[in-house]
PDB file of N, CA and C in Angstrom:
ATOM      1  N   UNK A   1       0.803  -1.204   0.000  1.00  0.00           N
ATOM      2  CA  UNK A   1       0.000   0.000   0.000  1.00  0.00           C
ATOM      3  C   UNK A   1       0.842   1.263   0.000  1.00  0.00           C
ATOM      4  N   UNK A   2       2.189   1.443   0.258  1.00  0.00           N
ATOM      5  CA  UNK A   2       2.628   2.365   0.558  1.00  0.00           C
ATOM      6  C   UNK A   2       3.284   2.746  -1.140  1.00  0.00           C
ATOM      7  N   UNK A   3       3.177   2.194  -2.020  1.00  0.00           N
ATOM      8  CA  UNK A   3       3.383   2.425  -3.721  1.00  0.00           C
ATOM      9  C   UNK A   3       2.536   3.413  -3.634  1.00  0.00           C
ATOM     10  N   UNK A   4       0.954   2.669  -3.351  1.00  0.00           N
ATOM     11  CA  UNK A   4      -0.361   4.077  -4.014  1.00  0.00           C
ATOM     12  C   UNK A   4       0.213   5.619  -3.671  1.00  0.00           C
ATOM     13  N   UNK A   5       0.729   6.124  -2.760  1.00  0.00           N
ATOM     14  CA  UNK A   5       0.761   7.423  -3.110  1.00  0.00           C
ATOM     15  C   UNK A   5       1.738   8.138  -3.712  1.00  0.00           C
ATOM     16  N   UNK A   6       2.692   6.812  -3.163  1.00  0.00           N
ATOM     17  CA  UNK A   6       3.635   7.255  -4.667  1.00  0.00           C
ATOM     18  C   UNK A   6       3.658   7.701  -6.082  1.00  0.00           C
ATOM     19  N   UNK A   7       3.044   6.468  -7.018  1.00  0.00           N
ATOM     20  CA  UNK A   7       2.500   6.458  -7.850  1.00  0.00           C
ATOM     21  C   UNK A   7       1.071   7.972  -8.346  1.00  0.00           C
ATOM     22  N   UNK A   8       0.297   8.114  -7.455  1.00  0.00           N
ATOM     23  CA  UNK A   8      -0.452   9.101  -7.155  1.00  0.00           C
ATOM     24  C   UNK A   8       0.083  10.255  -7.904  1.00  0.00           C
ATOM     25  N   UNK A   9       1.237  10.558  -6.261  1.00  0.00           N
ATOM     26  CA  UNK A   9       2.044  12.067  -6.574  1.00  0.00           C
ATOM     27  C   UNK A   9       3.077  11.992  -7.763  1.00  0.00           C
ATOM     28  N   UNK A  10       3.378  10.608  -8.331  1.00  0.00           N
ATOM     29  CA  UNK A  10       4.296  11.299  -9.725  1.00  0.00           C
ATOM     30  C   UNK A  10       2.884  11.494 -10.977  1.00  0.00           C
ATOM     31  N   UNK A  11       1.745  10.853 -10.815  1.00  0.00           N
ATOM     32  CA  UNK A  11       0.752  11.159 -11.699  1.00  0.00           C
ATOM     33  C   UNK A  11       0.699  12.739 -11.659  1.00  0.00           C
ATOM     34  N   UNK A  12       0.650  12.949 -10.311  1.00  0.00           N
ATOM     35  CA  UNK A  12      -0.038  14.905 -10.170  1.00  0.00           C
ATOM     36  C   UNK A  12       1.503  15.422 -10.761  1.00  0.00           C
ATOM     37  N   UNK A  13       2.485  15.094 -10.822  1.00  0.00           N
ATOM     38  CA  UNK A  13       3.419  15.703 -10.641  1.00  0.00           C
ATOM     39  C   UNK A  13       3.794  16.140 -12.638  1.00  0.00           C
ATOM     40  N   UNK A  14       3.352  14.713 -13.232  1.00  0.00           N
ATOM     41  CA  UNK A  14       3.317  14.422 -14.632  1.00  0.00           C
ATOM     42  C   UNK A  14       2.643  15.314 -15.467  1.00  0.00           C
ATOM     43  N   UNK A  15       1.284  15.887 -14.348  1.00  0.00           N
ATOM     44  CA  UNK A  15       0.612  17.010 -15.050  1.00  0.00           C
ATOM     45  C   UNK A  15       0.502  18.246 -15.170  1.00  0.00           C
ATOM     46  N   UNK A  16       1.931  18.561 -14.165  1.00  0.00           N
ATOM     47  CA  UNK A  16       1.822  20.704 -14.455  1.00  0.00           C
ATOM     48  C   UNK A  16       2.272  20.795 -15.439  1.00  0.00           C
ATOM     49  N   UNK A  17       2.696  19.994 -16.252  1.00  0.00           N
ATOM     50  CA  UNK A  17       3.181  20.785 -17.610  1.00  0.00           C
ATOM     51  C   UNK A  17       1.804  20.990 -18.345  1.00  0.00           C
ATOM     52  N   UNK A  18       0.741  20.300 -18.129  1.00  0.00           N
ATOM     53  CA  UNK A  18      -0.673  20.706 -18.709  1.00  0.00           C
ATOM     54  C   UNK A  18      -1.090  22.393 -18.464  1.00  0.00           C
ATOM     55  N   UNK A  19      -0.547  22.581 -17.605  1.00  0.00           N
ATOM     56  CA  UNK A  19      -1.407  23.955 -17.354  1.00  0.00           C
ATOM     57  C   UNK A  19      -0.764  24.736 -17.311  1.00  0.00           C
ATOM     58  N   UNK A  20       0.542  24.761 -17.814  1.00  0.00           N
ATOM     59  CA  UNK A  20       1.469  25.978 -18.551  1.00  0.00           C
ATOM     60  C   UNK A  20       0.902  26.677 -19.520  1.00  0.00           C
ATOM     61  N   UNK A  21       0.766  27.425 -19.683  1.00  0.00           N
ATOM     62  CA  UNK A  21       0.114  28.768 -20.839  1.00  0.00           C
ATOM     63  C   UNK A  21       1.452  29.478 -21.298  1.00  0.00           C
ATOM     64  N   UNK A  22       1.140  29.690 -22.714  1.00  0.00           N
ATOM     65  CA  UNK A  22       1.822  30.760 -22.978  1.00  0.00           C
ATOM     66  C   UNK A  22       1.390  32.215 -23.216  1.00  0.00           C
ATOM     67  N   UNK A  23       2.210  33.133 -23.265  1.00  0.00           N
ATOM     68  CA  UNK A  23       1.847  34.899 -23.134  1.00  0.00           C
ATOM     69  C   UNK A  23       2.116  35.346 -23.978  1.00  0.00           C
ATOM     70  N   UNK A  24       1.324  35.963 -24.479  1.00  0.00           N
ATOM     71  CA  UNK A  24       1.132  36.464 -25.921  1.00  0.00           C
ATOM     72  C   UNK A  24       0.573  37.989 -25.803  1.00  0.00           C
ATOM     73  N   UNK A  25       1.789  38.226 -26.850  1.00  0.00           N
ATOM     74  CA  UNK A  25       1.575  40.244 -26.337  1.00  0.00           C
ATOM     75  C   UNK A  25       1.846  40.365 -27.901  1.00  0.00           C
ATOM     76  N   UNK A  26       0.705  41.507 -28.209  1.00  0.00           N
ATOM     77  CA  UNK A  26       0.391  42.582 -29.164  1.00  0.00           C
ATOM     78  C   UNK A  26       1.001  43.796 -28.958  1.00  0.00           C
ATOM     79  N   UNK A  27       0.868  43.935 -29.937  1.00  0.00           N
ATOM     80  CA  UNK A  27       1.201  45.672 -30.019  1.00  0.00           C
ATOM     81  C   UNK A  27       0.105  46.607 -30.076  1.00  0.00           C
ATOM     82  N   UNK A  28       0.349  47.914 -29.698  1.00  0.00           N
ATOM     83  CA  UNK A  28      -0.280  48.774 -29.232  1.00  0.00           C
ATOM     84  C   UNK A  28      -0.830  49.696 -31.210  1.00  0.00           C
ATOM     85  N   UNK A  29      -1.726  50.014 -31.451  1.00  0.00           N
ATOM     86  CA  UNK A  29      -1.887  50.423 -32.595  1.00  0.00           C
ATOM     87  C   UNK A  29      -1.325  51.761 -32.409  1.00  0.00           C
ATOM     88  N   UNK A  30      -0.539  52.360 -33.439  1.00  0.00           N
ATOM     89  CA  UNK A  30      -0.042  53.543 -33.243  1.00  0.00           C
ATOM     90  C   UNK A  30      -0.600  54.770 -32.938  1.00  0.00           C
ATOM     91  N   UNK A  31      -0.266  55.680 -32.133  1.00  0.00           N
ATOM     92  CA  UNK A  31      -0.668  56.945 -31.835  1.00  0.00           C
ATOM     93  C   UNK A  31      -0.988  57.597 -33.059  1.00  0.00           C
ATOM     94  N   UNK A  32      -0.604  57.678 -34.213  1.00  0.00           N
ATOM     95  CA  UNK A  32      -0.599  58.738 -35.673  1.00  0.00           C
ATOM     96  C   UNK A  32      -1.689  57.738 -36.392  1.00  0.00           C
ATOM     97  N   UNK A  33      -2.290  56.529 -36.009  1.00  0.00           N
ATOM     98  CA  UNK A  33      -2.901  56.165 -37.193  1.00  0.00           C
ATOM     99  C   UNK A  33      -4.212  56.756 -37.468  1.00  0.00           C
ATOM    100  N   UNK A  34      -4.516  58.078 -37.099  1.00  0.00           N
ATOM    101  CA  UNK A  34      -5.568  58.670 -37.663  1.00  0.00           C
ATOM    102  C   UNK A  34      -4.938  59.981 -37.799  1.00  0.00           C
ATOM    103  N   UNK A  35      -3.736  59.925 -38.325  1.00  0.00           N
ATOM    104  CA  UNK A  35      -3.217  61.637 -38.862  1.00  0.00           C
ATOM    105  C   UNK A  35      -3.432  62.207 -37.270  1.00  0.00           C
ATOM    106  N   UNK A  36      -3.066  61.776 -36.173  1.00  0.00           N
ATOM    107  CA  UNK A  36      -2.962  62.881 -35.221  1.00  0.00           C
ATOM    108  C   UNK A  36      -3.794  63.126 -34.492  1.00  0.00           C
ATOM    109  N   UNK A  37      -5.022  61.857 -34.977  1.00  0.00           N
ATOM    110  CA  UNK A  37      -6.138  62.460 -33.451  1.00  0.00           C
ATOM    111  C   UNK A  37      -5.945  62.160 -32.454  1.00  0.00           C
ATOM    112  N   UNK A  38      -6.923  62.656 -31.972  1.00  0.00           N
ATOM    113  CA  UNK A  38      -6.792  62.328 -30.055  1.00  0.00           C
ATOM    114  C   UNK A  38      -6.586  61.439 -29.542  1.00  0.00           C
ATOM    115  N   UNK A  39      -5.456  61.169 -28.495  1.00  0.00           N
ATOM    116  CA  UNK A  39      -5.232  59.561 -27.889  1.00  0.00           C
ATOM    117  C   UNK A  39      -6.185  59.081 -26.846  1.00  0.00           C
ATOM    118  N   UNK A  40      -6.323  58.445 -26.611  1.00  0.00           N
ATOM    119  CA  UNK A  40      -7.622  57.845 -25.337  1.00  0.00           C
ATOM    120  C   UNK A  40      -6.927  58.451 -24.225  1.00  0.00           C
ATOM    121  N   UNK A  41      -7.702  58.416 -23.063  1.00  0.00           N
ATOM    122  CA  UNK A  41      -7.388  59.357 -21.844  1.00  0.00           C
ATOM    123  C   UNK A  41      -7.414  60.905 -21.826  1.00  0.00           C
ATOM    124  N   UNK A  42      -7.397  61.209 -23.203  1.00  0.00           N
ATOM    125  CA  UNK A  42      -7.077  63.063 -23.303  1.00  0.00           C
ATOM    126  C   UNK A  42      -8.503  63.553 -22.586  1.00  0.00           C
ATOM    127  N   UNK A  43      -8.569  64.932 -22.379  1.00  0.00           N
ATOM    128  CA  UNK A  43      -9.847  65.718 -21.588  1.00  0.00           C
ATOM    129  C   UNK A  43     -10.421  66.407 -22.955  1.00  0.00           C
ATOM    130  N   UNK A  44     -11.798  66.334 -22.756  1.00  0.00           N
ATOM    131  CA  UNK A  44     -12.249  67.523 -23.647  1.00  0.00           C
ATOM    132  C   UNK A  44     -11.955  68.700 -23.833  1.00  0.00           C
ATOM    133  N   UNK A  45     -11.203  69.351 -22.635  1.00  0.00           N
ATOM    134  CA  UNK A  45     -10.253  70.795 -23.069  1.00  0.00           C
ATOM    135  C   UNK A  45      -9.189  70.513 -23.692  1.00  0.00           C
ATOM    136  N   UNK A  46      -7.932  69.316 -23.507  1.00  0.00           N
ATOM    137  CA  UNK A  46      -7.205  69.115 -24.772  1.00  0.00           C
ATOM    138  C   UNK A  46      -7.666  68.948 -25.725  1.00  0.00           C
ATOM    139  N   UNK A  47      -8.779  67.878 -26.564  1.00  0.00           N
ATOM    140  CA  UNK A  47      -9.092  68.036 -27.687  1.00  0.00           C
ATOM    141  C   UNK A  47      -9.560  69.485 -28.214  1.00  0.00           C
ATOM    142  N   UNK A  48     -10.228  69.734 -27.476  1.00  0.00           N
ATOM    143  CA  UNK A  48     -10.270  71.418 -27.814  1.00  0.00           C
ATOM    144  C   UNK A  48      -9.360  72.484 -28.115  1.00  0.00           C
ATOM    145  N   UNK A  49      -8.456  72.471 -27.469  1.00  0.00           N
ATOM    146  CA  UNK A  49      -6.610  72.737 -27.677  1.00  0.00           C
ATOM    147  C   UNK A  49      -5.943  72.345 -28.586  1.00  0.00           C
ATOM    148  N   UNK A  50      -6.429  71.524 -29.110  1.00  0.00           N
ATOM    149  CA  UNK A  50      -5.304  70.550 -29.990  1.00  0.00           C
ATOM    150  C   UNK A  50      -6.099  70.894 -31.142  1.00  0.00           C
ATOM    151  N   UNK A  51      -7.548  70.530 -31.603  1.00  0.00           N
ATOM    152  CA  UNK A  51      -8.352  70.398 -32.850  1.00  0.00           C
ATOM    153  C   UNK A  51      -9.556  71.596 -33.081  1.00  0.00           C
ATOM    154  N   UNK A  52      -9.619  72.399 -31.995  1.00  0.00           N
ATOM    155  CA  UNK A  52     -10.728  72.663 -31.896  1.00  0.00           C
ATOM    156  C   UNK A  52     -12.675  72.789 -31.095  1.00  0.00           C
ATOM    157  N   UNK A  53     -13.302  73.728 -32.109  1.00  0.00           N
ATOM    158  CA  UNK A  53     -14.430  73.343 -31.842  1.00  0.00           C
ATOM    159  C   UNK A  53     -14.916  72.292 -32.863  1.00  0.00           C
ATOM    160  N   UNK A  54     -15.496  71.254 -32.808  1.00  0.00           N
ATOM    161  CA  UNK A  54     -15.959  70.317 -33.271  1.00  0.00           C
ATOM    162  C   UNK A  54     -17.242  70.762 -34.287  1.00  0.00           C
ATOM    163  N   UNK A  55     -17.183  69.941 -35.572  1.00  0.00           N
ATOM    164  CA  UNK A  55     -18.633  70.007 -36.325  1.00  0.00           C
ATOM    165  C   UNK A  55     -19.901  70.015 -35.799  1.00  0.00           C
ATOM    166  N   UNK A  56     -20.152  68.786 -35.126  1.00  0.00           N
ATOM    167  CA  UNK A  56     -21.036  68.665 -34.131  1.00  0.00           C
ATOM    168  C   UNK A  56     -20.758  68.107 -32.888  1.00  0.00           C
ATOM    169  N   UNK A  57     -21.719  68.175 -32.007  1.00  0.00           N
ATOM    170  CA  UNK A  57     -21.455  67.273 -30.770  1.00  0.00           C
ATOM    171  C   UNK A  57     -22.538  66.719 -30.747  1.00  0.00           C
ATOM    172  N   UNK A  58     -22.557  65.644 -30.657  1.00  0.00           N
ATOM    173  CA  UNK A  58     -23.719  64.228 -30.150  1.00  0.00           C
ATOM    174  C   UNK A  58     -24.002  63.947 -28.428  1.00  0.00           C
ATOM    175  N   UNK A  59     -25.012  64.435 -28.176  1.00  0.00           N
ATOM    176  CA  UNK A  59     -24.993  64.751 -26.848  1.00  0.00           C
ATOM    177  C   UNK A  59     -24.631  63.187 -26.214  1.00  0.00           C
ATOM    178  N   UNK A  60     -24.713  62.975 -24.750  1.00  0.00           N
ATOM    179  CA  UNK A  60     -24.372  62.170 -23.789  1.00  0.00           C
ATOM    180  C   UNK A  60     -25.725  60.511 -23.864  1.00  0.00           C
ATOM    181  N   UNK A  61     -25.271  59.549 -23.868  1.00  0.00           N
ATOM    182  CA  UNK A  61     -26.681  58.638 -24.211  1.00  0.00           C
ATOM    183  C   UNK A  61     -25.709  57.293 -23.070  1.00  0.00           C
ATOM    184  N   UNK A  62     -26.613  56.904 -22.472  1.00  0.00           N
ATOM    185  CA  UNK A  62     -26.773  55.594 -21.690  1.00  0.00           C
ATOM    186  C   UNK A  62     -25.327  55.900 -20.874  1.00  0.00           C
ATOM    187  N   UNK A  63     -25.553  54.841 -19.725  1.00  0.00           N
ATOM    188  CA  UNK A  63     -24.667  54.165 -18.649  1.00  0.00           C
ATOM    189  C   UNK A  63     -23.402  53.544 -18.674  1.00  0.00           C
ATOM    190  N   UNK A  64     -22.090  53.922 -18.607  1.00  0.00           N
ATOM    191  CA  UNK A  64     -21.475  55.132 -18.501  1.00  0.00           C
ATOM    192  C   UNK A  64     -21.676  56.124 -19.598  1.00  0.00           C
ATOM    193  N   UNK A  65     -22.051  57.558 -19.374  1.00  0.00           N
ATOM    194  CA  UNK A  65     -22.275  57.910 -20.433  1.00  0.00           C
ATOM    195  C   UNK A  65     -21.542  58.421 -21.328  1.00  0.00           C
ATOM    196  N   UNK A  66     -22.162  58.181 -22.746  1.00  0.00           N
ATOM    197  CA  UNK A  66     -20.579  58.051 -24.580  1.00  0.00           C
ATOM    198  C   UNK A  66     -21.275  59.472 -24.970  1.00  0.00           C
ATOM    199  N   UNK A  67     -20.718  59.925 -25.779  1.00  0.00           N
ATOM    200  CA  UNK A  67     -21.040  61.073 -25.956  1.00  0.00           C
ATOM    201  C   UNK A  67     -19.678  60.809 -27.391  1.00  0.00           C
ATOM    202  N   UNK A  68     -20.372  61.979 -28.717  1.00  0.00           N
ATOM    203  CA  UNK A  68     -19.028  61.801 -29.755  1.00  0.00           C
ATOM    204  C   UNK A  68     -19.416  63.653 -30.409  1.00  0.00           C
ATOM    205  N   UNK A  69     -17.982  63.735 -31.061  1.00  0.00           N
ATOM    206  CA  UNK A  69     -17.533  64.800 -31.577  1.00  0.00           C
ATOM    207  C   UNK A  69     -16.747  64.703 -32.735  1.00  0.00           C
ATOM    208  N   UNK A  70     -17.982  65.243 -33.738  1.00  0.00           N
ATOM    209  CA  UNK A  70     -17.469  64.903 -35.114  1.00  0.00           C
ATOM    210  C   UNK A  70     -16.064  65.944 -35.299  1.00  0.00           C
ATOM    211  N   UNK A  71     -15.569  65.572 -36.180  1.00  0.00           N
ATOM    212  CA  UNK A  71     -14.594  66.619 -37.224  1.00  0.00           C
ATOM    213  C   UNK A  71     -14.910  66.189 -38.575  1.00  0.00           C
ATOM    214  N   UNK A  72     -13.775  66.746 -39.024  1.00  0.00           N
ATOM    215  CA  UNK A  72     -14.171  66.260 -40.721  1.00  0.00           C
ATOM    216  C   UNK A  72     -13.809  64.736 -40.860  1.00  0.00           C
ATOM    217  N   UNK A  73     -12.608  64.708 -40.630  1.00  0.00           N
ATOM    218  CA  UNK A  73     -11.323  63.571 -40.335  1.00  0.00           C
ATOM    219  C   UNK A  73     -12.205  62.519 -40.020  1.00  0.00           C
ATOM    220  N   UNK A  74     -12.734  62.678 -38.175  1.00  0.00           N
ATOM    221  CA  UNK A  74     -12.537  61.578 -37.335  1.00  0.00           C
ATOM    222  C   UNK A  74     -13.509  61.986 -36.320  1.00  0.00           C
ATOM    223  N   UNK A  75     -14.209  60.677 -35.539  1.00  0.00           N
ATOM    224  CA  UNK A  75     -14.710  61.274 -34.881  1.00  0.00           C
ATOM    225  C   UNK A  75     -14.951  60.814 -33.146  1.00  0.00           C
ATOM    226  N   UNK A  76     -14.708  61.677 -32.896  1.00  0.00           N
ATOM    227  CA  UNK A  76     -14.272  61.219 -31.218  1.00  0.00           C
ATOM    228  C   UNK A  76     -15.170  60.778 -30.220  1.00  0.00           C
ATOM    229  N   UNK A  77     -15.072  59.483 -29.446  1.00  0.00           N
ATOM    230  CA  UNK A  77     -16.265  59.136 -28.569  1.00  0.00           C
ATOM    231  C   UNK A  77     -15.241  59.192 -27.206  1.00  0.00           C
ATOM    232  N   UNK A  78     -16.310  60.425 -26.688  1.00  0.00           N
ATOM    233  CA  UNK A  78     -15.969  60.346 -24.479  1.00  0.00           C
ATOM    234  C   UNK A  78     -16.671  59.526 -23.838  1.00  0.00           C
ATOM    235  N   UNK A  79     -16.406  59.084 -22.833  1.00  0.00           N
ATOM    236  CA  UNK A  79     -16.475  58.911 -21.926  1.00  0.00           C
ATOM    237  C   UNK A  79     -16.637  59.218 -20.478  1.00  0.00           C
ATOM    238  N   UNK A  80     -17.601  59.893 -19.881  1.00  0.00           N
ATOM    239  CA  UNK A  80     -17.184  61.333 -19.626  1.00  0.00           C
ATOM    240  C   UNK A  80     -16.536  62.209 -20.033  1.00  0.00           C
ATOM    241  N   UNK A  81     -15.604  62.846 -19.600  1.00  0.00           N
ATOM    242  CA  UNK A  81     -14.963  63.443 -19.672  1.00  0.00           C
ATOM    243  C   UNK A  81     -13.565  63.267 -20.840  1.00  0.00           C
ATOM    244  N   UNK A  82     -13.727  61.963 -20.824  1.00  0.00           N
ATOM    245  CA  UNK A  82     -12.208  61.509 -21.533  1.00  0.00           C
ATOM    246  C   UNK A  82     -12.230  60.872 -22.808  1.00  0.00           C
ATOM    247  N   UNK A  83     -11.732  61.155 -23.935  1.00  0.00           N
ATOM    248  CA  UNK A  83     -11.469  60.258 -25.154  1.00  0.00           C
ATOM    249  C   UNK A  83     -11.627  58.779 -24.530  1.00  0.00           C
ATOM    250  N   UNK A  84     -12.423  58.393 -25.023  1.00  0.00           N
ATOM    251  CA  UNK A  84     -12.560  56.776 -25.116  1.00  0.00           C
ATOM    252  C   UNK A  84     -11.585  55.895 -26.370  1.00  0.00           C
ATOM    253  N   UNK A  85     -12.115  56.363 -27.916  1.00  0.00           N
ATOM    254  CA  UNK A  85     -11.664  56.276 -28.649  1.00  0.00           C
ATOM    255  C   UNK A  85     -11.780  57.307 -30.170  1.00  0.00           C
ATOM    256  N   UNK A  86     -11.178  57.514 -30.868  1.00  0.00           N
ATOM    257  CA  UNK A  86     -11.361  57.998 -32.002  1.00  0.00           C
ATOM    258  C   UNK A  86     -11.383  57.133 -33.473  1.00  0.00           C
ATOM    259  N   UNK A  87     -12.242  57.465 -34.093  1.00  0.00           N
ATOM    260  CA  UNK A  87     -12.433  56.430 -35.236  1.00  0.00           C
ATOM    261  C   UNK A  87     -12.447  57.089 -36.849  1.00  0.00           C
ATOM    262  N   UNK A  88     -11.783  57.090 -37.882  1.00  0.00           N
ATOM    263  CA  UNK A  88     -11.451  57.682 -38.876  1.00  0.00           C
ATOM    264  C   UNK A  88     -13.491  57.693 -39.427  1.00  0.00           C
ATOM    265  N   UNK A  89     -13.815  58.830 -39.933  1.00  0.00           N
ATOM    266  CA  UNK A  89     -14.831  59.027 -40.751  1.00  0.00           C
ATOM    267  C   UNK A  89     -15.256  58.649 -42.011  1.00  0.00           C
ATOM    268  N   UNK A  90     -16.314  58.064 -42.106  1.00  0.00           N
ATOM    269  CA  UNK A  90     -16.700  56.799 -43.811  1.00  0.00           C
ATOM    270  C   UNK A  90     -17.370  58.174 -43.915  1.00  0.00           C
ATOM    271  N   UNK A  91     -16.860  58.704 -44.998  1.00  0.00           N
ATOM    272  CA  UNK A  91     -17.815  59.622 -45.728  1.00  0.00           C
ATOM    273  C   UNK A  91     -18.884  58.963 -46.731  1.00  0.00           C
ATOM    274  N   UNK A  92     -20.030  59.336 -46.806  1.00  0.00           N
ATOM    275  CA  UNK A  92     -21.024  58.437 -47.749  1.00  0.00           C
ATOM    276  C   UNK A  92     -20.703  58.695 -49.393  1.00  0.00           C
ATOM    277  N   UNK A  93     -20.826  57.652 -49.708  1.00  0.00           N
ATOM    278  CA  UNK A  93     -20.534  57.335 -51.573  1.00  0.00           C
ATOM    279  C   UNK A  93     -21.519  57.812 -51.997  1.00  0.00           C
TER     280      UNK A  93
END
């Protein structure tokens, strides 16, 4: 009887290599890939500083609330207060 836990613990022992993962890292999409717009985290007084008054503003809608600010270019969605993201503009065909 004194094999069984032997045997046991080299079974458990046979299997951490099962649950090794590997780490896998991306890259960050570049700061310039919209000609220079706004990076996420900025305040609505930097974008304002930096680009302007905006074409329009799309007021504030749902929980946390998004809110966007066209330009010609691109157009910017907050987050409160903060660039969430900016997204290049599909002008219509």
């Amino acid at each position: 009887m004194k094999i069984l836990p032997v045997v046991v613990l080299l079974a458990c022992l046979g299997s951490f290599d099962l649950a090794v993962a590997e780490v896998i890292t991306l890259p960050l999409a570049k700061a310039d890939a919209l000609s220079g717009a706004p990076v996420r985290g900025a305040s609505m007084d930097d974008v304002r500083a930096g680009w302007g008054e905006p074409a329009e503003i799309v007021s504030a809608v749902g929980e946390p609330p998004i809110s966007r600010w066209h330009y010609p270019e691109f157009t910017v969605y907050f987050e409160h207060q903060r660039v969430l993201h900016a997204a290049k503009r599909r002008l219509p065909e």
